[in-house]
C-alpha atoms as a PDB file:
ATOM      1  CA  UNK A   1      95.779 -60.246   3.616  1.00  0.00           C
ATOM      2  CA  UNK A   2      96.456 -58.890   7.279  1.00  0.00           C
ATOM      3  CA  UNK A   3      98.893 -56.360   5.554  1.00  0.00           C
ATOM      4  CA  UNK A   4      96.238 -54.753   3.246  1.00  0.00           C
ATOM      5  CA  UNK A   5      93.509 -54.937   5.935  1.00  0.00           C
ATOM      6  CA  UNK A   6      96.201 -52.749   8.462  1.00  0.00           C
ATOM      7  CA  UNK A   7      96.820 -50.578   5.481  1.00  0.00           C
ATOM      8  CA  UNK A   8      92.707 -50.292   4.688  1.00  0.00           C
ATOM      9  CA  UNK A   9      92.432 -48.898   8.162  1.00  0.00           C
ATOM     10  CA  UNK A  10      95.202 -46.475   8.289  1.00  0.00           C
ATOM     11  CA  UNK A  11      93.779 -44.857   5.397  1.00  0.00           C
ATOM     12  CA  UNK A  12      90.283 -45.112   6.668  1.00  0.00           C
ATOM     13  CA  UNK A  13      92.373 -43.292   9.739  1.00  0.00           C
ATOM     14  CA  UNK A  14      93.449 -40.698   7.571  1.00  0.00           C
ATOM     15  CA  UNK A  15      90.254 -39.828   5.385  1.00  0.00           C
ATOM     16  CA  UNK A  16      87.929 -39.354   8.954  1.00  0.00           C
ATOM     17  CA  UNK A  17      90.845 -37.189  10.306  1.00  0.00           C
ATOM     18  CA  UNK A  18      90.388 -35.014   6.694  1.00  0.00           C
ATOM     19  CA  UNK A  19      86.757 -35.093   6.806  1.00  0.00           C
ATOM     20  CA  UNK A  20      86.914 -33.712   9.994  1.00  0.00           C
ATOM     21  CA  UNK A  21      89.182 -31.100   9.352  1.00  0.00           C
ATOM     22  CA  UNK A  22      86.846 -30.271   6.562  1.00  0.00           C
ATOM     23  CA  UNK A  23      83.862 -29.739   8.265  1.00  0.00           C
ATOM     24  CA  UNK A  24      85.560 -27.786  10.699  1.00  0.00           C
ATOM     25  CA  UNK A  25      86.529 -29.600  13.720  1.00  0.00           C
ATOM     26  CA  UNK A  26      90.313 -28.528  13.528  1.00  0.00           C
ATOM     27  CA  UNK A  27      89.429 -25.343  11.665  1.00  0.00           C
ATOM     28  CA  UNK A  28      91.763 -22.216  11.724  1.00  0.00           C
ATOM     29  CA  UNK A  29      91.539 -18.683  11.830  1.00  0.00           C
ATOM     30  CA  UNK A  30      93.391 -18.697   7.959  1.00  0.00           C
ATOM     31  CA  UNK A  31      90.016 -20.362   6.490  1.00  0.00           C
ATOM     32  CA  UNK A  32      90.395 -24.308   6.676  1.00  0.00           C
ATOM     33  CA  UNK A  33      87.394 -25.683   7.871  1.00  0.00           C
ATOM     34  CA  UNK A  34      84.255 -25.294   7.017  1.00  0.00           C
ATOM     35  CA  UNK A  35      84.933 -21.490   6.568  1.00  0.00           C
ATOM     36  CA  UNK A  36      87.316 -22.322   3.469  1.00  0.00           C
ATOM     37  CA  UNK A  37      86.947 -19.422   1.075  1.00  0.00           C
ATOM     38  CA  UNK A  38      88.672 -19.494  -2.282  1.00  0.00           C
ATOM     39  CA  UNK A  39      87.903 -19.428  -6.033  1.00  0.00           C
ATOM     40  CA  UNK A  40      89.840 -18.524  -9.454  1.00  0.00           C
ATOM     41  CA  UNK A  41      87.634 -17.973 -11.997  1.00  0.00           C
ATOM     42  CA  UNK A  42      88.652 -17.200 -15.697  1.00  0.00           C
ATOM     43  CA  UNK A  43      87.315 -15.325 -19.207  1.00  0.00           C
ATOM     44  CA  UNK A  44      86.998 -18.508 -21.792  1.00  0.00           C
ATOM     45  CA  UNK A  45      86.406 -16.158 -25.090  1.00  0.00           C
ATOM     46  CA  UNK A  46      87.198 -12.716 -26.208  1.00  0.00           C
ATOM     47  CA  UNK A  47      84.256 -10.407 -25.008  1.00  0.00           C
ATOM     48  CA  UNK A  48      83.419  -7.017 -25.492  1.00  0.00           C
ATOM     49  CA  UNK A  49      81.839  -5.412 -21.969  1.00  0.00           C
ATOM     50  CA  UNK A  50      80.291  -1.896 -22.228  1.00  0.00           C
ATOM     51  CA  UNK A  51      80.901   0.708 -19.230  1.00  0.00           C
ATOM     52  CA  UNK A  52      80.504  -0.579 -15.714  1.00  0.00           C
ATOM     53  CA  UNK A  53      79.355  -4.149 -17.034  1.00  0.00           C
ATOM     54  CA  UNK A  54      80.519  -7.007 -14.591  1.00  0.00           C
ATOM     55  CA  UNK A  55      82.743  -9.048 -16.176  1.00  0.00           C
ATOM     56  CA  UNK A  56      81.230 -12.829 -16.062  1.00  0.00           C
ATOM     57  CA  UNK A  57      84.137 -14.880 -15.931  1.00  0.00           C
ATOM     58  CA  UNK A  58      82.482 -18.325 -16.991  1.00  0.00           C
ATOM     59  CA  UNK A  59      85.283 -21.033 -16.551  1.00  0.00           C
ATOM     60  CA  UNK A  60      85.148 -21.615 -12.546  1.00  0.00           C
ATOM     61  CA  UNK A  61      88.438 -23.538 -11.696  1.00  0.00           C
ATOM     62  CA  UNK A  62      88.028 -23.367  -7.985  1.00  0.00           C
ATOM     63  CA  UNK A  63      85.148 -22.375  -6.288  1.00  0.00           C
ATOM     64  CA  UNK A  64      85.726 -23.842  -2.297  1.00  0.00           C
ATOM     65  CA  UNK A  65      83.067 -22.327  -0.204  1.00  0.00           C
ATOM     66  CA  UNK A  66      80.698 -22.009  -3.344  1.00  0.00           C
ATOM     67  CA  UNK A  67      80.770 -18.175  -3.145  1.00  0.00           C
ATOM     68  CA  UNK A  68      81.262 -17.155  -6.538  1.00  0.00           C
ATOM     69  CA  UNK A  69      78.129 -17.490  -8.909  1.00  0.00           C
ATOM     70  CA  UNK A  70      79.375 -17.784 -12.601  1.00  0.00           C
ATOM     71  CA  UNK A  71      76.095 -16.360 -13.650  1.00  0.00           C
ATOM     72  CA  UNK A  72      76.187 -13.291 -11.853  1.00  0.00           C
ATOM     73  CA  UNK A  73      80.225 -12.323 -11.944  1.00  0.00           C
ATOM     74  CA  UNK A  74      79.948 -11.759  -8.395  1.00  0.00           C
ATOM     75  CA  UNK A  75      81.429 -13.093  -5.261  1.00  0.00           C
ATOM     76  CA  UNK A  76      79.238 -12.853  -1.702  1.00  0.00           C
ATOM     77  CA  UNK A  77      80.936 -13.306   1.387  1.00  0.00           C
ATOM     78  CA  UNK A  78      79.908 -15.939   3.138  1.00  0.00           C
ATOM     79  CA  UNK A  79      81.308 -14.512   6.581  1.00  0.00           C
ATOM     80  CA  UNK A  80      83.020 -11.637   7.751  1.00  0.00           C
ATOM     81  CA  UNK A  81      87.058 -11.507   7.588  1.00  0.00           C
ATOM     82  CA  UNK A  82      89.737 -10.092   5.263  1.00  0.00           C
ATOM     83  CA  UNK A  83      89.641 -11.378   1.820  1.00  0.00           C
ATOM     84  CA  UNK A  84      92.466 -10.960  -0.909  1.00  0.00           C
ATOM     85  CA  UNK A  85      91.272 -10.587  -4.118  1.00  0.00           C
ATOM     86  CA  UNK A  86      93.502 -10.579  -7.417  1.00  0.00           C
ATOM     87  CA  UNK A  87      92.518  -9.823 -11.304  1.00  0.00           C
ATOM     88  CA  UNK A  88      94.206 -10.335 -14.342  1.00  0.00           C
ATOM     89  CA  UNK A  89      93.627  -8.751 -17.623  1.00  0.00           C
ATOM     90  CA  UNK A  90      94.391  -8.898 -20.910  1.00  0.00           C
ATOM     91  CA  UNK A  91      93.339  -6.717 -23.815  1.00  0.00           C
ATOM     92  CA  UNK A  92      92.505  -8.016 -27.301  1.00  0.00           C
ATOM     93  CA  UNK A  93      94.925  -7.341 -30.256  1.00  0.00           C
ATOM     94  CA  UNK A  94      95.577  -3.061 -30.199  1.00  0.00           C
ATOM     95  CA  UNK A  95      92.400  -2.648 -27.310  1.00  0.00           C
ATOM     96  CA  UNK A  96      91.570  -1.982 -24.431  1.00  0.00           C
ATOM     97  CA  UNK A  97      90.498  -3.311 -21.289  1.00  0.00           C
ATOM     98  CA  UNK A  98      89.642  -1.327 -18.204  1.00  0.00           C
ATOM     99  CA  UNK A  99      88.506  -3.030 -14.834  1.00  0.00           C
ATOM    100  CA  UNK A 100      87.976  -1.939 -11.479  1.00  0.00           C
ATOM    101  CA  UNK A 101      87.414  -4.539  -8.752  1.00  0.00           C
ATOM    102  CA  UNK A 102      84.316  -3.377  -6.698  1.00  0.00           C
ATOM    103  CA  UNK A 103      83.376  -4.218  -3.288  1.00  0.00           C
ATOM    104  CA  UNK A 104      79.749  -2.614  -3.731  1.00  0.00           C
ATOM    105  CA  UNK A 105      79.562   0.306  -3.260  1.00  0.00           C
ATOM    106  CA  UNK A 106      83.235   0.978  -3.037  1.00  0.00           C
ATOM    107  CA  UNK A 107      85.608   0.927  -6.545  1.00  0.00           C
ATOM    108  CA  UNK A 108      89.042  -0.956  -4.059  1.00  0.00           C
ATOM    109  CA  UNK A 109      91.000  -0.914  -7.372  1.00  0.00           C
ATOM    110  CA  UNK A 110      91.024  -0.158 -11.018  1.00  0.00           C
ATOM    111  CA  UNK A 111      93.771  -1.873 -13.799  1.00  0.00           C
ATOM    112  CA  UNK A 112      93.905  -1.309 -17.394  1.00  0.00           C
ATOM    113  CA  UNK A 113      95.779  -3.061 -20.062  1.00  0.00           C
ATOM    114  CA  UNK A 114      96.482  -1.874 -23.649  1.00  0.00           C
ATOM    115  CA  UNK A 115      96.593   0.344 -26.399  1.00  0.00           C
ATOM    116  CA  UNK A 116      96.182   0.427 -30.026  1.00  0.00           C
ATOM    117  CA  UNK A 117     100.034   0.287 -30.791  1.00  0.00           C
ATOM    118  CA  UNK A 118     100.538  -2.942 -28.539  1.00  0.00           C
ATOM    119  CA  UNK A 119     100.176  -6.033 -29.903  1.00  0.00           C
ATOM    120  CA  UNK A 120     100.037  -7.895 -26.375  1.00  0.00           C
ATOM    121  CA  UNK A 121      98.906  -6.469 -23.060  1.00  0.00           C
ATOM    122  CA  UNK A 122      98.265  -7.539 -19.692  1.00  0.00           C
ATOM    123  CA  UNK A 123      98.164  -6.062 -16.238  1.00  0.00           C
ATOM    124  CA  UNK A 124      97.480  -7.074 -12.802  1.00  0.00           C
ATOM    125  CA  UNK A 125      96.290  -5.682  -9.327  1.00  0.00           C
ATOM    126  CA  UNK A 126      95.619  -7.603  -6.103  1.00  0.00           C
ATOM    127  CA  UNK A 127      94.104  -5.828  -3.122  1.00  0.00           C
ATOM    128  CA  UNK A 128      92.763  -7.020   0.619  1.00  0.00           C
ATOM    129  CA  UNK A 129      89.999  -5.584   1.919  1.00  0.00           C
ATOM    130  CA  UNK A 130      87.667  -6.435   5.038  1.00  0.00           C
ATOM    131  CA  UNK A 131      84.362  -7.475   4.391  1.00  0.00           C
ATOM    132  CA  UNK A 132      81.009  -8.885   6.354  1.00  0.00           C
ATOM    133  CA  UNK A 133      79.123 -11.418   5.882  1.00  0.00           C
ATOM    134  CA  UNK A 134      77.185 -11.123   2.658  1.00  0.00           C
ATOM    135  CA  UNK A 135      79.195  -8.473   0.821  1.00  0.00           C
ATOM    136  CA  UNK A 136      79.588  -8.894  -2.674  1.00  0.00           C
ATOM    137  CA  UNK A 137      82.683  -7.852  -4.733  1.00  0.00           C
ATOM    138  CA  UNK A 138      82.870  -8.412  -8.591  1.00  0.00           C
ATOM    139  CA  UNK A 139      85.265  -7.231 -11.441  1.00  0.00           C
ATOM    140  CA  UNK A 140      83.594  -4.933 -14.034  1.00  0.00           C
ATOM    141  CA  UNK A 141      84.722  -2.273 -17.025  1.00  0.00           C
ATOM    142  CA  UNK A 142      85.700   1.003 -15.939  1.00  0.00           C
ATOM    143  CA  UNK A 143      85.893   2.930 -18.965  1.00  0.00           C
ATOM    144  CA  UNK A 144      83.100   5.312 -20.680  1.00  0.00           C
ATOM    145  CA  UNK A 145      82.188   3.382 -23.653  1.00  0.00           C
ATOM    146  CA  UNK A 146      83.701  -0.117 -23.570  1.00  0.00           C
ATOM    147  CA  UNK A 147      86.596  -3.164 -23.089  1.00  0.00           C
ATOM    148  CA  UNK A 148      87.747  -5.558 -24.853  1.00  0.00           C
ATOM    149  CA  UNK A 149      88.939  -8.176 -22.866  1.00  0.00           C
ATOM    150  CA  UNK A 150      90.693 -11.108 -24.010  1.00  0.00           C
ATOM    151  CA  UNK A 151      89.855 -14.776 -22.839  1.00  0.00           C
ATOM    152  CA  UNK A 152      91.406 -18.149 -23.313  1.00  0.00           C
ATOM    153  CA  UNK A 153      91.918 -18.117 -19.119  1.00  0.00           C
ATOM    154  CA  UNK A 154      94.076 -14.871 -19.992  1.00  0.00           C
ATOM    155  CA  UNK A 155      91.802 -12.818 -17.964  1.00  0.00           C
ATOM    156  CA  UNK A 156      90.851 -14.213 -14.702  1.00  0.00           C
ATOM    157  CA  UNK A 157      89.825 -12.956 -11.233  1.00  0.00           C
ATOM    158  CA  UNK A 158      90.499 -14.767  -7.907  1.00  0.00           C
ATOM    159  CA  UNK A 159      89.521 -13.639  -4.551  1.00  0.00           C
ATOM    160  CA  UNK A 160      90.590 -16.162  -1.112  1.00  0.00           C
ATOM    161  CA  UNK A 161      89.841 -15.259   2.751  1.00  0.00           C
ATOM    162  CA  UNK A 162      92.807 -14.900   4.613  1.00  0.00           C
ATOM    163  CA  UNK A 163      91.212 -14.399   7.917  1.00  0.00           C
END
């Protein structure tokens, strides 16, 4: 029993030294901490999105820092630094998908995928940018009339601060 209550305490140890680090005692410049940016979120169906729609990526599988709102497609800084930001797409069966990531007001990169004589199409682009506090950058269609973006997680944008 004095094994297991030694062992209870190291790991009580260990979980204050994490909590700690998480709320930003032993925080770093690279976005531990409290300041812990980071979220992947991904397309769940095949949707259609008209010209300069934002793309609402609705299956959020990270979201540390809370910064991206599912309901809005949009990321908001939560402090200044420089962010990376990455987006996949994928066009439906012979479409197209057009997307420019947008750090408003500023188009910081465009990607297309497809064509009606390929079956299967992807593409990807990931950019850094610098951003303050309260930014917001979102992914939406580029094109004049519209996208067609395939889903099933095939299309997804993620965006992380790196300092």
């Amino acid at each position: 029993m004095q094994i297991v209550g030694f062992k209870v305490r190291a790991l009580e140890e260990k979980l204050d030294k994490l909590m700690k680090d998480m709320d930003g005692s032993n925080e770093t410049k690279y976005g531990s901490g409290r300041n812990a940016v980071a979220f992947t979120a991904r397309l769940s169906t095949n949707r259609t999105f008209r010209s300069h729609q934002t793309i609402l990526f609705d299956d959020v599988m990270t979201n540390v820092g809370n910064a991206y709102d599912v309901t809005s497609g949009t990321f908001k800084a939560p402090c200044a630094g420089r962010f990376l930001f990455s987006v996949t797409v994928r066009a439906q069966y012979h479409k197209q998908a057009c997307a420019e990531i947008v750090a408003e007001p500023e188009v910081i990169g465009v990607v297309a995928a497809g064509d009606t004589e390929i079956e299967r199409a992807s593409s990807s682009l990931t950019v850094v940018t610098s951003l303050s506090q309260g930014d917001v950058v979102h992914v939406r269609e580029m094109k004049m009339f519209k996208g067609d973006f395939y889903g099933d997680g095939f299309t997804v944008f993620t965006g992380v601060l790196l300092q």
